[in-house]
N, C-alpha and C. Protein backbone atom coordinates (compact mmCIF):
# COMPACT_ATOMS: atom_id res chain seq x y z
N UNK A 1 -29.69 -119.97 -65.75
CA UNK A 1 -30.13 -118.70 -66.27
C UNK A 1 -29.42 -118.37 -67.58
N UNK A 2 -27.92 -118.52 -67.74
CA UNK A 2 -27.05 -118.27 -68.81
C UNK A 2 -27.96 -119.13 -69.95
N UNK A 3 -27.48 -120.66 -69.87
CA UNK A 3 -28.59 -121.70 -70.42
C UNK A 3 -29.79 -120.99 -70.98
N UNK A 4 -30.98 -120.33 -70.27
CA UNK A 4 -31.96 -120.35 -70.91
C UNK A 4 -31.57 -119.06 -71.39
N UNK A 5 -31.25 -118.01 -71.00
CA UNK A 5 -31.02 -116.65 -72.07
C UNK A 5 -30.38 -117.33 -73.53
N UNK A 6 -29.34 -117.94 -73.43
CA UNK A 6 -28.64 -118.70 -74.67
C UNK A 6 -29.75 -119.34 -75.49
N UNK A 7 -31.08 -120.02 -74.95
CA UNK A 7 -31.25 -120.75 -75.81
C UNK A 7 -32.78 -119.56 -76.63
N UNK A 8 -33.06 -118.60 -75.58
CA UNK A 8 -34.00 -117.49 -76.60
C UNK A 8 -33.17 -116.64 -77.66
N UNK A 9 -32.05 -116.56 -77.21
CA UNK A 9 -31.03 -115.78 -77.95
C UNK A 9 -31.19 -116.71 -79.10
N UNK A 10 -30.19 -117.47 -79.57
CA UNK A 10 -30.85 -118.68 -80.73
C UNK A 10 -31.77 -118.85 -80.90
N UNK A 11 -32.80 -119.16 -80.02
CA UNK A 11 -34.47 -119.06 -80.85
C UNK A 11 -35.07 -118.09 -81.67
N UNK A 12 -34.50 -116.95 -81.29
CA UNK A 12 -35.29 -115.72 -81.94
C UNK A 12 -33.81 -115.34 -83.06
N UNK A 13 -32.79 -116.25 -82.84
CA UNK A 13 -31.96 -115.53 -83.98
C UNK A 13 -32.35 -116.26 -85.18
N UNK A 14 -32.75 -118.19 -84.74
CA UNK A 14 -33.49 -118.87 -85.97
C UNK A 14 -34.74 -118.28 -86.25
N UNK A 15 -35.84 -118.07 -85.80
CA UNK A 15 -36.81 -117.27 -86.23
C UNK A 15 -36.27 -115.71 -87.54
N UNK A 16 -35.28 -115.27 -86.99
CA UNK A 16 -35.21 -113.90 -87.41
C UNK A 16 -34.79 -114.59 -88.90
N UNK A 17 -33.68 -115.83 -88.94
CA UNK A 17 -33.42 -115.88 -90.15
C UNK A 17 -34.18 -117.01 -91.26
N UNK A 18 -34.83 -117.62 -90.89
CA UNK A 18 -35.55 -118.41 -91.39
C UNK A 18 -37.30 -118.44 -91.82
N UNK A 19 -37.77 -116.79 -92.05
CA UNK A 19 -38.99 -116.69 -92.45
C UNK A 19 -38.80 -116.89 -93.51
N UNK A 20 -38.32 -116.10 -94.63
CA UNK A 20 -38.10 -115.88 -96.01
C UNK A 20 -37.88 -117.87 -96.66
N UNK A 21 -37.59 -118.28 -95.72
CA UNK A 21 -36.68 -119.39 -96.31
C UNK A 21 -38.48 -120.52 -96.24
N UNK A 22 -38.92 -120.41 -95.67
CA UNK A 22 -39.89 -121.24 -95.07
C UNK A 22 -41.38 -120.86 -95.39
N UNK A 23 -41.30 -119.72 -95.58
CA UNK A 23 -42.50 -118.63 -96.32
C UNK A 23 -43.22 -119.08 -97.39
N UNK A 24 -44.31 -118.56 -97.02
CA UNK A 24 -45.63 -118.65 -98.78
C UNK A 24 -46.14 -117.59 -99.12
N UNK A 25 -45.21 -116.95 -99.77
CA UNK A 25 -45.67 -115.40 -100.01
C UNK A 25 -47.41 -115.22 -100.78
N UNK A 26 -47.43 -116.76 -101.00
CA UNK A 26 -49.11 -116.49 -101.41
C UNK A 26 -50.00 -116.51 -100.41
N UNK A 27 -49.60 -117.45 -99.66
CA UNK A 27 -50.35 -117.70 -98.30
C UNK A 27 -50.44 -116.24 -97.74
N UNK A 28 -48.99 -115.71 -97.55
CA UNK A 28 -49.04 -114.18 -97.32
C UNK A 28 -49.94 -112.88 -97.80
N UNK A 29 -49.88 -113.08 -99.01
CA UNK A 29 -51.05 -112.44 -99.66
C UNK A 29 -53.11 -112.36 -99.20
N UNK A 30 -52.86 -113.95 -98.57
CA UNK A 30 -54.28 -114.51 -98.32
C UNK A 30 -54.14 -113.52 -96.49
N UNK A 31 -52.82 -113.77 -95.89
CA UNK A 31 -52.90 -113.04 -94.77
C UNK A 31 -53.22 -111.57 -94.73
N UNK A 32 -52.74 -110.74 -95.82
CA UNK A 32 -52.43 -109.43 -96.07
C UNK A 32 -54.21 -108.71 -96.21
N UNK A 33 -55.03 -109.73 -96.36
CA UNK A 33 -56.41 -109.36 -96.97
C UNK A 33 -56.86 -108.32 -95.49
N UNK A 34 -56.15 -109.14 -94.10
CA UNK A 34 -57.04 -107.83 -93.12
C UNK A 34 -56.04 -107.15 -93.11
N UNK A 35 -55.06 -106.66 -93.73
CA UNK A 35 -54.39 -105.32 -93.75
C UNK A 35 -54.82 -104.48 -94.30
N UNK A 36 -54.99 -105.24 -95.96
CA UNK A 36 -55.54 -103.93 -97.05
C UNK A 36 -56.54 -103.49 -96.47
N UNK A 37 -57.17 -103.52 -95.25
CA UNK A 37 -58.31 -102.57 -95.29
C UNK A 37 -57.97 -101.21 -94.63
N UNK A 38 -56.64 -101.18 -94.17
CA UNK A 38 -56.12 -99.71 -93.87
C UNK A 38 -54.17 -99.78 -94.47
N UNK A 39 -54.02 -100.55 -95.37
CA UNK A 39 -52.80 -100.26 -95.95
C UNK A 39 -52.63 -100.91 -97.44
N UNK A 40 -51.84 -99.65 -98.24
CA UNK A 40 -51.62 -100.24 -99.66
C UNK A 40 -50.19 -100.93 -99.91
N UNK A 41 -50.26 -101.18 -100.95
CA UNK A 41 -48.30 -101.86 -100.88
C UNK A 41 -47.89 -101.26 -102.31
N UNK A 42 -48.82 -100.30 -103.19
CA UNK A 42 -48.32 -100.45 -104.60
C UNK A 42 -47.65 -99.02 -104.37
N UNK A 43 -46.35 -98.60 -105.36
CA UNK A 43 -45.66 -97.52 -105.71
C UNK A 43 -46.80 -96.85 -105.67
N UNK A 44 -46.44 -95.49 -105.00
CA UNK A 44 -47.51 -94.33 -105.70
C UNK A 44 -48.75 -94.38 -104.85
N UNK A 45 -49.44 -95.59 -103.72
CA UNK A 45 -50.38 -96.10 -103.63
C UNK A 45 -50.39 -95.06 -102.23
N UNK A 46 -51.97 -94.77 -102.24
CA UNK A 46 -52.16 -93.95 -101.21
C UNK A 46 -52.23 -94.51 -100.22
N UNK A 47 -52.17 -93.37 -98.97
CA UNK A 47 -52.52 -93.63 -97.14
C UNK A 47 -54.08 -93.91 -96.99
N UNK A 48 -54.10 -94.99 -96.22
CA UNK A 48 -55.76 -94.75 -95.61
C UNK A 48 -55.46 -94.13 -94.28
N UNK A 49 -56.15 -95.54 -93.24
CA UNK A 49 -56.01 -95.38 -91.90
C UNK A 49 -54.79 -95.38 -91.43
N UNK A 50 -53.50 -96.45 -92.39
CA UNK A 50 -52.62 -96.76 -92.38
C UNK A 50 -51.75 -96.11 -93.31
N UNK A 51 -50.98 -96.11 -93.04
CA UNK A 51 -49.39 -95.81 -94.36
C UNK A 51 -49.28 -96.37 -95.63
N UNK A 52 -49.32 -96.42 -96.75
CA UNK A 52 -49.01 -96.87 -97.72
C UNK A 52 -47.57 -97.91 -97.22
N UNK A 53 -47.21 -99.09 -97.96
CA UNK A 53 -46.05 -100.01 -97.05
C UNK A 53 -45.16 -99.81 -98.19
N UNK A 54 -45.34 -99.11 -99.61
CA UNK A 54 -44.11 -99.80 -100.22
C UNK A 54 -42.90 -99.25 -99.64
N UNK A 55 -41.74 -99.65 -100.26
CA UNK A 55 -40.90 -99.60 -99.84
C UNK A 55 -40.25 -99.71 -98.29
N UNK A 56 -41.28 -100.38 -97.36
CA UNK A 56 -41.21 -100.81 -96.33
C UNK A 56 -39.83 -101.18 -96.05
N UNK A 57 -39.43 -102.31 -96.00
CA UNK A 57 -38.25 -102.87 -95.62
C UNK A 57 -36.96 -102.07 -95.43
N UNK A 58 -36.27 -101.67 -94.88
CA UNK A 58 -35.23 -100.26 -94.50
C UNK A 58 -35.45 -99.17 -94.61
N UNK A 59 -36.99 -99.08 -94.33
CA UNK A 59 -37.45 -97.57 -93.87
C UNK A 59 -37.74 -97.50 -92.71
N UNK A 60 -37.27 -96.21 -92.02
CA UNK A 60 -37.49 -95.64 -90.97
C UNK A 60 -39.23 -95.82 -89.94
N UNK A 61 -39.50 -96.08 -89.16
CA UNK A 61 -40.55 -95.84 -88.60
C UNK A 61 -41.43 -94.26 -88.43
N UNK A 62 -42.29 -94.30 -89.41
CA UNK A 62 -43.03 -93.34 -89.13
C UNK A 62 -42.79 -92.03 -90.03
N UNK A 63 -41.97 -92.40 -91.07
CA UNK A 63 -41.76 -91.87 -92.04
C UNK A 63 -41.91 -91.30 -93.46
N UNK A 64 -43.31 -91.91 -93.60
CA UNK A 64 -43.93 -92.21 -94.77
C UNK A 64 -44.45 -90.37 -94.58
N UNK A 65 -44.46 -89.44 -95.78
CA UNK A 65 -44.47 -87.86 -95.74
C UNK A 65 -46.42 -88.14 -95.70
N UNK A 66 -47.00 -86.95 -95.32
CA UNK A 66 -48.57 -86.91 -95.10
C UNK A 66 -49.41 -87.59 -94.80
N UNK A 67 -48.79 -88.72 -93.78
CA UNK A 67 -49.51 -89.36 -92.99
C UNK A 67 -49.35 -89.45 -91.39
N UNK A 68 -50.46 -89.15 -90.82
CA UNK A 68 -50.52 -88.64 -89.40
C UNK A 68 -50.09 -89.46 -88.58
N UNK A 69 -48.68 -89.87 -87.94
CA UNK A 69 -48.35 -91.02 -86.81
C UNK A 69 -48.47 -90.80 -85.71
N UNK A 70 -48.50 -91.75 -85.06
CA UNK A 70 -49.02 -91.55 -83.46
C UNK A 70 -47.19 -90.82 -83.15
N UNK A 71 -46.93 -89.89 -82.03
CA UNK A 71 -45.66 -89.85 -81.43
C UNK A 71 -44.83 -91.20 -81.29
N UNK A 72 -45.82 -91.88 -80.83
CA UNK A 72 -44.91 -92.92 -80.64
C UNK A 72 -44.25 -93.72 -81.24
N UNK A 73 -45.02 -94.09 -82.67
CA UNK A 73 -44.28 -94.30 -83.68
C UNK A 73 -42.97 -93.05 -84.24
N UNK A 74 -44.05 -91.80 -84.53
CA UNK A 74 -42.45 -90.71 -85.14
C UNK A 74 -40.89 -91.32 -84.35
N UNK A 75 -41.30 -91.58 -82.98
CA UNK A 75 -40.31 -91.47 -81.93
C UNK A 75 -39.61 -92.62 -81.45
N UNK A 76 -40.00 -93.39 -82.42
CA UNK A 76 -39.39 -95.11 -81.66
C UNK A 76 -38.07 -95.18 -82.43
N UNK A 77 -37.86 -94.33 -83.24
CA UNK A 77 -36.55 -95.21 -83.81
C UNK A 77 -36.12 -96.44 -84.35
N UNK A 78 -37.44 -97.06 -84.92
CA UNK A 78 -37.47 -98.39 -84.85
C UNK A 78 -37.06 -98.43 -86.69
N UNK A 79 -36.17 -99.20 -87.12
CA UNK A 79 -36.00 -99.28 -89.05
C UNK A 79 -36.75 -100.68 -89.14
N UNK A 80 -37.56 -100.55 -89.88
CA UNK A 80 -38.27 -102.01 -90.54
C UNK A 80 -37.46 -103.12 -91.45
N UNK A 81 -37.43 -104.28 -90.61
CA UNK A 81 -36.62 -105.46 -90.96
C UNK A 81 -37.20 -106.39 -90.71
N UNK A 82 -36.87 -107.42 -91.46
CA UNK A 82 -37.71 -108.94 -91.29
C UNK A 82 -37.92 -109.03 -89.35
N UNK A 83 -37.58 -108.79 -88.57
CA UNK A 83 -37.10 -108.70 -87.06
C UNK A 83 -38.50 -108.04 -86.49
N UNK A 84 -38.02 -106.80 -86.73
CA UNK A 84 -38.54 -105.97 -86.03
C UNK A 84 -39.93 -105.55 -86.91
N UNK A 85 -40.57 -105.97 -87.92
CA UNK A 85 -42.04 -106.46 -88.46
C UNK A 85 -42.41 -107.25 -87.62
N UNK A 86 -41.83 -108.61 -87.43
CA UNK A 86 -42.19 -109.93 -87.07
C UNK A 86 -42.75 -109.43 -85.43
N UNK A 87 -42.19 -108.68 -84.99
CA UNK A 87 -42.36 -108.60 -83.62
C UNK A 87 -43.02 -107.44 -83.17
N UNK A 88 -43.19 -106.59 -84.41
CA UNK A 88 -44.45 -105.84 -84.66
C UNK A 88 -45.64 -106.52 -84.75
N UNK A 89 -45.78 -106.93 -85.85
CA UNK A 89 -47.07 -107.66 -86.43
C UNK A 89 -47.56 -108.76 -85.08
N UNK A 90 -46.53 -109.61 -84.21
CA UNK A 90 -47.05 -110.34 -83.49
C UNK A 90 -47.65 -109.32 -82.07
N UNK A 91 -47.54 -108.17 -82.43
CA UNK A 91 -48.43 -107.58 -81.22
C UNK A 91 -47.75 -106.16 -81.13
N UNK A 92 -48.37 -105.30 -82.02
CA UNK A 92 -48.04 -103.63 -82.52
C UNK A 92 -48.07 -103.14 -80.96
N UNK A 93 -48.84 -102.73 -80.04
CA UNK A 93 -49.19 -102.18 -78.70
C UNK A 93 -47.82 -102.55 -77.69
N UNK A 94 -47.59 -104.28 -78.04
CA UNK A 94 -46.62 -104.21 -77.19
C UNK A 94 -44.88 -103.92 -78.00
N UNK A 95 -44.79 -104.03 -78.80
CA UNK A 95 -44.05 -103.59 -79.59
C UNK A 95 -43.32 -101.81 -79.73
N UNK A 96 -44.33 -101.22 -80.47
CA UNK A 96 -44.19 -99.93 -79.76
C UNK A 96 -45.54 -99.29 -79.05
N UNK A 97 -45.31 -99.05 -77.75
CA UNK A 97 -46.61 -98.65 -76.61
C UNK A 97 -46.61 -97.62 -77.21
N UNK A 98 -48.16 -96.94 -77.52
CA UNK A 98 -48.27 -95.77 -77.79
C UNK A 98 -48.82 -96.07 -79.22
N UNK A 99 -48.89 -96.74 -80.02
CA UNK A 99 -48.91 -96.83 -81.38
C UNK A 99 -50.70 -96.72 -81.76
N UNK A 100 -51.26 -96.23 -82.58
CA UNK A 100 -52.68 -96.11 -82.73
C UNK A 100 -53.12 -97.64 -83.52
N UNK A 101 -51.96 -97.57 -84.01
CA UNK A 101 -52.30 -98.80 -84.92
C UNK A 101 -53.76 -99.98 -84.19
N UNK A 102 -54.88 -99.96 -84.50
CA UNK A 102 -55.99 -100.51 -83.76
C UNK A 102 -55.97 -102.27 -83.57
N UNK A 103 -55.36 -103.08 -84.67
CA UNK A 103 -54.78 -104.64 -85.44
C UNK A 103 -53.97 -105.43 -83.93
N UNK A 104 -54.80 -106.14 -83.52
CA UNK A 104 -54.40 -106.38 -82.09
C UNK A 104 -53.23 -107.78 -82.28
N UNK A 105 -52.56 -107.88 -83.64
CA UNK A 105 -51.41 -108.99 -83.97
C UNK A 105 -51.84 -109.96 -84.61
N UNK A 106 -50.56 -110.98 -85.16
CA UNK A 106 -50.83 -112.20 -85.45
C UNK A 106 -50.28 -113.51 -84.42
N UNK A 107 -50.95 -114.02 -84.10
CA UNK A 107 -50.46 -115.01 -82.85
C UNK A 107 -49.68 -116.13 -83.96
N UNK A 108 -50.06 -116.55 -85.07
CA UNK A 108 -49.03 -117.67 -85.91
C UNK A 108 -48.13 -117.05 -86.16
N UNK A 109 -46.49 -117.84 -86.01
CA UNK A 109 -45.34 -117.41 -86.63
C UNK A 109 -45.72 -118.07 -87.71
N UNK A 110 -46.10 -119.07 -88.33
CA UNK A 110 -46.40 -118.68 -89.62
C UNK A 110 -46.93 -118.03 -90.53
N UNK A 111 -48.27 -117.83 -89.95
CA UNK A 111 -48.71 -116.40 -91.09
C UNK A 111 -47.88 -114.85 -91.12
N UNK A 112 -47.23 -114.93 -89.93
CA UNK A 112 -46.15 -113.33 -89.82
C UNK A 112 -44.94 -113.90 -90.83
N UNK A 113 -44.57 -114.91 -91.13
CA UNK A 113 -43.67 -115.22 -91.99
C UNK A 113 -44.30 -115.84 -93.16
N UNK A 114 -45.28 -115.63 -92.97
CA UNK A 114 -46.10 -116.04 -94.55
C UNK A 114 -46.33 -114.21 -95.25
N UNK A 115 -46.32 -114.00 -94.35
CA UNK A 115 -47.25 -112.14 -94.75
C UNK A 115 -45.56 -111.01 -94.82
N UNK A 116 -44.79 -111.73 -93.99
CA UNK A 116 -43.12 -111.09 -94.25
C UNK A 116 -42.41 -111.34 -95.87
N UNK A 117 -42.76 -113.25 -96.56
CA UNK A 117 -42.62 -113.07 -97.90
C UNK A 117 -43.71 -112.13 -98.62
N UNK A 118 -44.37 -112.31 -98.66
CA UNK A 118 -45.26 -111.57 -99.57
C UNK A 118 -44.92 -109.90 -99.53
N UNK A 119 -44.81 -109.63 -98.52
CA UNK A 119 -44.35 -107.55 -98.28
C UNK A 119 -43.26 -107.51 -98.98
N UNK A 120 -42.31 -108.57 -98.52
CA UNK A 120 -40.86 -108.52 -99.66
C UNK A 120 -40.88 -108.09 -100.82
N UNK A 121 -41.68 -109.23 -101.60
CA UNK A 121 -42.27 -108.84 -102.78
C UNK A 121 -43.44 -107.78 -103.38
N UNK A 122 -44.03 -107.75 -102.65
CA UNK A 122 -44.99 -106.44 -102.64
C UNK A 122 -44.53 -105.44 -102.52
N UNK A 123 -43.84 -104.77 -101.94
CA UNK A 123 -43.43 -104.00 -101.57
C UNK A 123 -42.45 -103.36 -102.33
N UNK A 124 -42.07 -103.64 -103.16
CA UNK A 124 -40.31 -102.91 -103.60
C UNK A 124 -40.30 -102.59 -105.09
């Protein structure tokens, strides 16, 4: 039991640190196409269905001012990090329950670490 907790513990700590490194932030871009249809990434860039993302990365969950979040988001406490995206994006519902977000995940760890470079850069 120790054994296998040890070896998800390391699995998900190499995952956590090795998107950026392994990433195609263009490929990312090609992933990002079913986002833009309810989120922007540019400064200044308005809310749709979704939040505007810039400045994503060490912002608070649910924080973005005049856009309507589910409670569950206001209330998760969750700060956006290469981590806790990755394990968003691979399945928002189970991630934080409660979330309206409709985007039922990405099942490739590579396109979530293809679409994690690209927000990097998009985003900031």
């Amino acid at each position: 039991m120790r054994r296998t907790a040890a070896i998800l513990v390391l699995g998900s700590m190499a995952f956590a640190a090795t998107p950026s490194a392994a990433a195609d932030p263009e490929a990312g871009k090609a992933v990002f196409n079913r986002c833009r249809i309810c989120h922007t990434v540019e400064a200044g860039g308005h809310s749709g269905a979704g939040p505007n993302l810039h400045g994503l990365f060490g912002r608070k969950v649910g924080s973005v001012e005049h856009f309507a979040y589910s409670p569950a988001m206001k209330n998760s406490g969750v700060v956006w990090d290469e981590a806790t995206l990755a394990s968003y994006l691979h399945g928002p519902k189970q991630f934080i329950p409660g979330t309206r977000m409709a985007f039922p995940g990405i099942a490739s760890d590579k396109e979530v670490a293809d679409l994690l470079a690209y927000l990097r850069e998009a985003t900031q």
